[in-house]
Structure formats: C-alpha cells, structure tokens
PDB file of N, CA and C in Angstrom:
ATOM      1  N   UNK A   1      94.124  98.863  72.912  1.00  0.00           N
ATOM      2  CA  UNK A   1      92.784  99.345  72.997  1.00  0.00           C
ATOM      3  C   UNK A   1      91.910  98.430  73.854  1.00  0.00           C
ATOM      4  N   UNK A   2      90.652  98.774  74.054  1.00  0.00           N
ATOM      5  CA  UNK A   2      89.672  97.253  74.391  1.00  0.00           C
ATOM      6  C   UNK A   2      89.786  96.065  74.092  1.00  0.00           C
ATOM      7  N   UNK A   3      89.941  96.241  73.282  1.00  0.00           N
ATOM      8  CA  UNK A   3      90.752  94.520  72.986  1.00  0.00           C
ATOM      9  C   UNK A   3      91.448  94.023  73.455  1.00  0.00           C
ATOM     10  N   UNK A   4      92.293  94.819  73.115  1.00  0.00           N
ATOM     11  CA  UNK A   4      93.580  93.802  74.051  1.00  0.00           C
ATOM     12  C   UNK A   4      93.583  94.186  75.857  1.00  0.00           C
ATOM     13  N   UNK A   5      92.876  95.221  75.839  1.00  0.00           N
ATOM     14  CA  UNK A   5      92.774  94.952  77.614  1.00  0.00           C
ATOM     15  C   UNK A   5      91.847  93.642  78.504  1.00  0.00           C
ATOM     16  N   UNK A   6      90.903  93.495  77.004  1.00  0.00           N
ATOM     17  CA  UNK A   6      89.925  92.157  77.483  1.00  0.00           C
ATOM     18  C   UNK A   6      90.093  90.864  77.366  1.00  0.00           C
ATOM     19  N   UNK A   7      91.412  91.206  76.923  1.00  0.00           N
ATOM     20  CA  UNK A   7      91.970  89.719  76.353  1.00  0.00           C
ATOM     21  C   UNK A   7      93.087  89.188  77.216  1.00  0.00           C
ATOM     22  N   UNK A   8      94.167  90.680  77.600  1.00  0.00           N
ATOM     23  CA  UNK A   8      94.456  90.495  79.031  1.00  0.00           C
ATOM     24  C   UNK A   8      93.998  89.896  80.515  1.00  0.00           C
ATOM     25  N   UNK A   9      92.760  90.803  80.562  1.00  0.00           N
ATOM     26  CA  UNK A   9      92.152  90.586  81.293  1.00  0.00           C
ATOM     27  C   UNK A   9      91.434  89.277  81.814  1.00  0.00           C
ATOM     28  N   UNK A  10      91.425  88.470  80.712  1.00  0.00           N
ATOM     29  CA  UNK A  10      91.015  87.178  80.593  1.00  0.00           C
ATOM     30  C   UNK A  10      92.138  86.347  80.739  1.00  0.00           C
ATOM     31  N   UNK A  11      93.597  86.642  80.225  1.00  0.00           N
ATOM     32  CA  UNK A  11      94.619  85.985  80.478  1.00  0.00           C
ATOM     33  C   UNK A  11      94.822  85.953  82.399  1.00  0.00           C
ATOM     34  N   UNK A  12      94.418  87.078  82.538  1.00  0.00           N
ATOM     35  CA  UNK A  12      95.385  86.875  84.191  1.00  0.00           C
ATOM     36  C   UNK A  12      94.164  86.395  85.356  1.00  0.00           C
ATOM     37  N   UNK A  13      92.872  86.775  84.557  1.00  0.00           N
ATOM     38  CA  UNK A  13      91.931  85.509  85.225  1.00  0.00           C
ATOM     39  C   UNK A  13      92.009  83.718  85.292  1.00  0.00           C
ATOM     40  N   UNK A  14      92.639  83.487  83.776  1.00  0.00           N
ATOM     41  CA  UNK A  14      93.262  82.608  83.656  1.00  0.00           C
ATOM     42  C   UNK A  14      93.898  81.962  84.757  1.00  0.00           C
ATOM     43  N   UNK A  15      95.304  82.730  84.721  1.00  0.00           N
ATOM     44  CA  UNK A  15      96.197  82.656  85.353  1.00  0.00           C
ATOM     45  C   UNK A  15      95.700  82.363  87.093  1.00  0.00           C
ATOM     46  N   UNK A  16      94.932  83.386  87.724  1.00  0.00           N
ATOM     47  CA  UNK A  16      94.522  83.255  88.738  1.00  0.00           C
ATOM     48  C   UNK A  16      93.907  81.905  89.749  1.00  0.00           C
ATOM     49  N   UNK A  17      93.264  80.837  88.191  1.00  0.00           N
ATOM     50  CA  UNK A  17      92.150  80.199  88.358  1.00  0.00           C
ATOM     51  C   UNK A  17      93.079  79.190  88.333  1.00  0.00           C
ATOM     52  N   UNK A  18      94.459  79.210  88.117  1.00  0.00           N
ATOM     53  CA  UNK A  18      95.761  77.931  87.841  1.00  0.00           C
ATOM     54  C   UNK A  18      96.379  78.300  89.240  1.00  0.00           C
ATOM     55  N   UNK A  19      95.840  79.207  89.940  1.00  0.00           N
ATOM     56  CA  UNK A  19      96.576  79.616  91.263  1.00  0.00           C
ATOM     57  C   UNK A  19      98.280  80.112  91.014  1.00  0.00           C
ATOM     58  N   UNK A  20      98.255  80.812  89.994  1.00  0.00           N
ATOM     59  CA  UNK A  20      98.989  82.064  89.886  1.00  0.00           C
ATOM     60  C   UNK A  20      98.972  83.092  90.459  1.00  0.00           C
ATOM     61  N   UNK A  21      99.723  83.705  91.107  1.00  0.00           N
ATOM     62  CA  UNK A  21      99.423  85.074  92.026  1.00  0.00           C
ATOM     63  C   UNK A  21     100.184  86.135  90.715  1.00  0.00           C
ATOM     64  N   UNK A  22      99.271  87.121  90.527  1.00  0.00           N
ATOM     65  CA  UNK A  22      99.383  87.715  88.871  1.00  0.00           C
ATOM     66  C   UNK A  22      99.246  89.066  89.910  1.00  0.00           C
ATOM     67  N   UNK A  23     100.279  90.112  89.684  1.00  0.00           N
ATOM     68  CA  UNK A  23     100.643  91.578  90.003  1.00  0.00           C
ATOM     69  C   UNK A  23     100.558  92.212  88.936  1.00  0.00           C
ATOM     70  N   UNK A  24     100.055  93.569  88.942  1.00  0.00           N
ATOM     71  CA  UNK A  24     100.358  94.924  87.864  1.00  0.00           C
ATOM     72  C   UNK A  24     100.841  95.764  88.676  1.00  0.00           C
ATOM     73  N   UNK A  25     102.170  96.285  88.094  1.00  0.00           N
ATOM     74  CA  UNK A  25     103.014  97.608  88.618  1.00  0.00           C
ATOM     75  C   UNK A  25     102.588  98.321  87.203  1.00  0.00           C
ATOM     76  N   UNK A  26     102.074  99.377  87.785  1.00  0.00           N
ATOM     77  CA  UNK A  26     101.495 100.380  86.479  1.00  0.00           C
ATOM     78  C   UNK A  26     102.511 101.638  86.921  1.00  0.00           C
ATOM     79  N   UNK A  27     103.343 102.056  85.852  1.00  0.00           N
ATOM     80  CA  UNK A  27     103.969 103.272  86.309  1.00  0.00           C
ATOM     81  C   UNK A  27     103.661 104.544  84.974  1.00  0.00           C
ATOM     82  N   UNK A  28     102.369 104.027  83.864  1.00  0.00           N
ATOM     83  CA  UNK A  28     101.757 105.334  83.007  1.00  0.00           C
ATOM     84  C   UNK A  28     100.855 106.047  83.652  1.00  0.00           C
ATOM     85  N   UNK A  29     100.231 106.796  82.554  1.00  0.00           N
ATOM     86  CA  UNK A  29      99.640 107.613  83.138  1.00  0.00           C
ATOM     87  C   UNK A  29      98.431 107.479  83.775  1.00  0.00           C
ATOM     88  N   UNK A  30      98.009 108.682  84.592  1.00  0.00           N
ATOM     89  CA  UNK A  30      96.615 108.426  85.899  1.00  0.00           C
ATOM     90  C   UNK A  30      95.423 108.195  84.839  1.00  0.00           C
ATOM     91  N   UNK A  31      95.087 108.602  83.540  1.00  0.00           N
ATOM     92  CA  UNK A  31      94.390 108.755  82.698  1.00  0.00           C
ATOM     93  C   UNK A  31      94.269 107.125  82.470  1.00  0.00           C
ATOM     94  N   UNK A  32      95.507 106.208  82.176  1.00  0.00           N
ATOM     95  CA  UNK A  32      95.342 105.152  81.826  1.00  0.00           C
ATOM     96  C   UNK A  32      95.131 103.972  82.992  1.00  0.00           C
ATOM     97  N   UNK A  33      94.775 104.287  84.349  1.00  0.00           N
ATOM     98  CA  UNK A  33      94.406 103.547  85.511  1.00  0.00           C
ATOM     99  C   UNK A  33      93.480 102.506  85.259  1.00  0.00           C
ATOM    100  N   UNK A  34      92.302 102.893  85.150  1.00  0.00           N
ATOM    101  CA  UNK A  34      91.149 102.296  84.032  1.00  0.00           C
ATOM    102  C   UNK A  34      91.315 100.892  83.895  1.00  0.00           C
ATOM    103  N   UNK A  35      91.781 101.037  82.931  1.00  0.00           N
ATOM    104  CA  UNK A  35      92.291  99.345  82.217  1.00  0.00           C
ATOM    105  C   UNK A  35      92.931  98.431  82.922  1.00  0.00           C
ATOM    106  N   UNK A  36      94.072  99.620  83.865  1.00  0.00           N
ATOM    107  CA  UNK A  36      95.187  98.811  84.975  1.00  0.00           C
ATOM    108  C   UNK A  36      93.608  98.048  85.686  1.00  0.00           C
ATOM    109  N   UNK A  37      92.872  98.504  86.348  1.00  0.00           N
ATOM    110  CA  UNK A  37      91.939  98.054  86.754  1.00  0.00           C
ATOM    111  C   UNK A  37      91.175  97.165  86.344  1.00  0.00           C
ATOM    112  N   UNK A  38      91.067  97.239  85.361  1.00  0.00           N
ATOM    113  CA  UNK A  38      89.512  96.120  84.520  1.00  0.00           C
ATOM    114  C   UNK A  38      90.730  94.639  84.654  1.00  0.00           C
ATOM    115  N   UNK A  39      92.330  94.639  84.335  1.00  0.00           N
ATOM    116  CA  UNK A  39      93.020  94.218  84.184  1.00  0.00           C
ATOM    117  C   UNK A  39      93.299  93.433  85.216  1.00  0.00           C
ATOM    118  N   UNK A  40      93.968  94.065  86.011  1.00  0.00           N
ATOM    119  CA  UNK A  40      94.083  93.531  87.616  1.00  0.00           C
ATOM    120  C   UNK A  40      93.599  93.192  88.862  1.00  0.00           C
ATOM    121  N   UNK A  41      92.198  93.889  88.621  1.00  0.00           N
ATOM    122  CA  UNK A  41      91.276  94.214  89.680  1.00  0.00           C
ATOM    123  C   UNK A  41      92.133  94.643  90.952  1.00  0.00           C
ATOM    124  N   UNK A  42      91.960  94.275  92.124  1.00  0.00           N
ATOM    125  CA  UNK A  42      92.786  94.928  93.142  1.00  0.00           C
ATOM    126  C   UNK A  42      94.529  94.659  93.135  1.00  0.00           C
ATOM    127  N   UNK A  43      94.831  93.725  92.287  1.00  0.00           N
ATOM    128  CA  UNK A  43      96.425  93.175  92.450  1.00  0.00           C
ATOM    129  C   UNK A  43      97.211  94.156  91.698  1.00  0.00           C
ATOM    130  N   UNK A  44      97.050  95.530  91.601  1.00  0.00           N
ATOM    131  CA  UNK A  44      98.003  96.255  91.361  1.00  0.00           C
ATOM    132  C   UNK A  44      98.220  97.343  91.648  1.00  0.00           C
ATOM    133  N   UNK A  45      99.844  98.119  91.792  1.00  0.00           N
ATOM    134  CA  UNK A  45     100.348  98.911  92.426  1.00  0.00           C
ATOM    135  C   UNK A  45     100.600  99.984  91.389  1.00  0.00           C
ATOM    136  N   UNK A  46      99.835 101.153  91.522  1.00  0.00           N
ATOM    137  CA  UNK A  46     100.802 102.513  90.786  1.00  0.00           C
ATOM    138  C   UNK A  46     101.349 103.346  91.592  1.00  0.00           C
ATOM    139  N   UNK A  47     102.284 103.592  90.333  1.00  0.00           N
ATOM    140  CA  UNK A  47     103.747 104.775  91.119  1.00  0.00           C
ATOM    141  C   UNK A  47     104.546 105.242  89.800  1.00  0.00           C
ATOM    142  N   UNK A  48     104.210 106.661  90.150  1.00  0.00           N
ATOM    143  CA  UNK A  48     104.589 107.061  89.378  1.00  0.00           C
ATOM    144  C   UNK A  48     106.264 107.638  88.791  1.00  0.00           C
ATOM    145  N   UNK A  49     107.307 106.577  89.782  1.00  0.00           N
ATOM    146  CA  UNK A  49     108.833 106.196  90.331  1.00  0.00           C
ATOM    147  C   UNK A  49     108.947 105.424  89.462  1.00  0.00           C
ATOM    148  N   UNK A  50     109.646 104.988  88.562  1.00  0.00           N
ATOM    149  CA  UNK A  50     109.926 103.606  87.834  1.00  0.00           C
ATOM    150  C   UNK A  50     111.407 103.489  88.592  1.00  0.00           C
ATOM    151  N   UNK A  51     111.859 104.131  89.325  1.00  0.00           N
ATOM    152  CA  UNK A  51     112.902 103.855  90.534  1.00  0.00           C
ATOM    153  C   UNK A  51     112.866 103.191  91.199  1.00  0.00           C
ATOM    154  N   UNK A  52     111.548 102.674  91.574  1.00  0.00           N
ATOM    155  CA  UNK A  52     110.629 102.041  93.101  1.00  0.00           C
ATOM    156  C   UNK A  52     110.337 101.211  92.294  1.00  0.00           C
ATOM    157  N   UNK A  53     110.255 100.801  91.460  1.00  0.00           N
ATOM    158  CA  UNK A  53     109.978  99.527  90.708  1.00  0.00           C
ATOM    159  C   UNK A  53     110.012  97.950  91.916  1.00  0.00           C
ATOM    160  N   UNK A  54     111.592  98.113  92.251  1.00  0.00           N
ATOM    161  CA  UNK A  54     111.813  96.702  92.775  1.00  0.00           C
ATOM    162  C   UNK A  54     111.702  97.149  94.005  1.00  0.00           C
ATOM    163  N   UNK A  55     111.131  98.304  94.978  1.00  0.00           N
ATOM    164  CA  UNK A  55     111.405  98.121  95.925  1.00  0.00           C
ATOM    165  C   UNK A  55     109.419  97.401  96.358  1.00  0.00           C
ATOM    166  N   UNK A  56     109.035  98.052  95.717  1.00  0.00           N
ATOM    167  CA  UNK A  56     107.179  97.499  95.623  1.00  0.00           C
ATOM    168  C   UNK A  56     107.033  96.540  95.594  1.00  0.00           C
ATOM    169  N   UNK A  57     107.676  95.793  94.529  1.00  0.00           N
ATOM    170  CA  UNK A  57     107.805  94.178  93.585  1.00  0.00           C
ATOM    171  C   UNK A  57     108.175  93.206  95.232  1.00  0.00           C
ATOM    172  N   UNK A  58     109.059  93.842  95.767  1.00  0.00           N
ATOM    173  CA  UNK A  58     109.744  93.472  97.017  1.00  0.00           C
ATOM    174  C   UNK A  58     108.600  93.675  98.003  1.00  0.00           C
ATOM    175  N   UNK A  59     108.073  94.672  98.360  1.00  0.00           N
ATOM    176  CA  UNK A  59     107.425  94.799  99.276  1.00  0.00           C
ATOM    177  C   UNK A  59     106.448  93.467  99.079  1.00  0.00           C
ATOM    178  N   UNK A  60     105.793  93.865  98.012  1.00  0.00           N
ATOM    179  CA  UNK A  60     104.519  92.875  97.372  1.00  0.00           C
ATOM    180  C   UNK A  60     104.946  91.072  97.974  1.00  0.00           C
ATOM    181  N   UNK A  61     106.039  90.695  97.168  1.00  0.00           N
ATOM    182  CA  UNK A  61     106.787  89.352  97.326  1.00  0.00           C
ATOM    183  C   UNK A  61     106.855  89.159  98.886  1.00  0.00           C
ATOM    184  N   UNK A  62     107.285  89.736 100.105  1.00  0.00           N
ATOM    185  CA  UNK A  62     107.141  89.902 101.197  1.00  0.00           C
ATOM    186  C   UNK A  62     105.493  89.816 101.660  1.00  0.00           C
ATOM    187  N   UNK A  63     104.676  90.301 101.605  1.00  0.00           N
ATOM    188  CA  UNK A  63     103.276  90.152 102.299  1.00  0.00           C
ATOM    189  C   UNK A  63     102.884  88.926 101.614  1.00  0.00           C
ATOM    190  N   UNK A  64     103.011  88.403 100.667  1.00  0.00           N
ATOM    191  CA  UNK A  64     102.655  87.418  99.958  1.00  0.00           C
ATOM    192  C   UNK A  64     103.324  85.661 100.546  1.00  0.00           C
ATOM    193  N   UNK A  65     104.961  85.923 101.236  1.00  0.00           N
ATOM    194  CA  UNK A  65     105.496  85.514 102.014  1.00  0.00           C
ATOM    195  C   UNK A  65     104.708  85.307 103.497  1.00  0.00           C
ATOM    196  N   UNK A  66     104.661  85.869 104.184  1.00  0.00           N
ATOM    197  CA  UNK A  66     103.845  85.965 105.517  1.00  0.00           C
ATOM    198  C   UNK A  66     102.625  85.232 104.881  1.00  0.00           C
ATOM    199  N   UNK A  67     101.876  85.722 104.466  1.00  0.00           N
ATOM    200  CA  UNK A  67     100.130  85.284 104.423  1.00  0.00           C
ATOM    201  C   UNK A  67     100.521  84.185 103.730  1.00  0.00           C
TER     202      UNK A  67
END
C-alpha cells in the first residue's frame, strides 16, 4: 500500500545518495505505474514481456557502461 511504497521510496533515495545506481523493471499492471513512479522516479523500465526481462536489464547495464 502507501506505506510501503514510501518507505521504498525512501530506501532507493537512500541508495541513490550512497551513489547506487537503483533500476525498476516493472512488468504489473498499467494501473499500478503510479507507485513504479513515486518509487523510481525516471530509473524505470515497463514491459509488459517478463521474456525481455534480461534483455532491458542488458540494455540498461550497457548505457550505464558508455556514460
């Protein structure tokens, strides 16, 4: 619920501020985007493939490589 998305949300700010590079692959539903958001702010990818899982994860790991 709210809770635990704000508590998340605070974890991967956390994380960020330790210079963690923190990703969300969201593959539920469009209804539940929202939170992916409050959560991740721009660092995450939906798809609704849980096939494509590693090929994103990959893509992602690659641009992150270069820059």
């Amino acid at each position: 619920g709210a809770v635990g998305v704000k508590d998340t949300a605070l974890e991967v700010r956390k994380a960020r501020k330790q210079g963690i590079l923190v990703l969300g692959v969201f593959t539920g539903k469009e209804v539940d985007l929202e939170a992916e958001k409050i959560i991740y702010g721009k660092d995450f990818i939906y798809t609704k493939d849980i096939a494509r899982f590693s090929d994103i994860v990959a893509m992602y790991l690659k641009k992150i490589i270069r820059n």
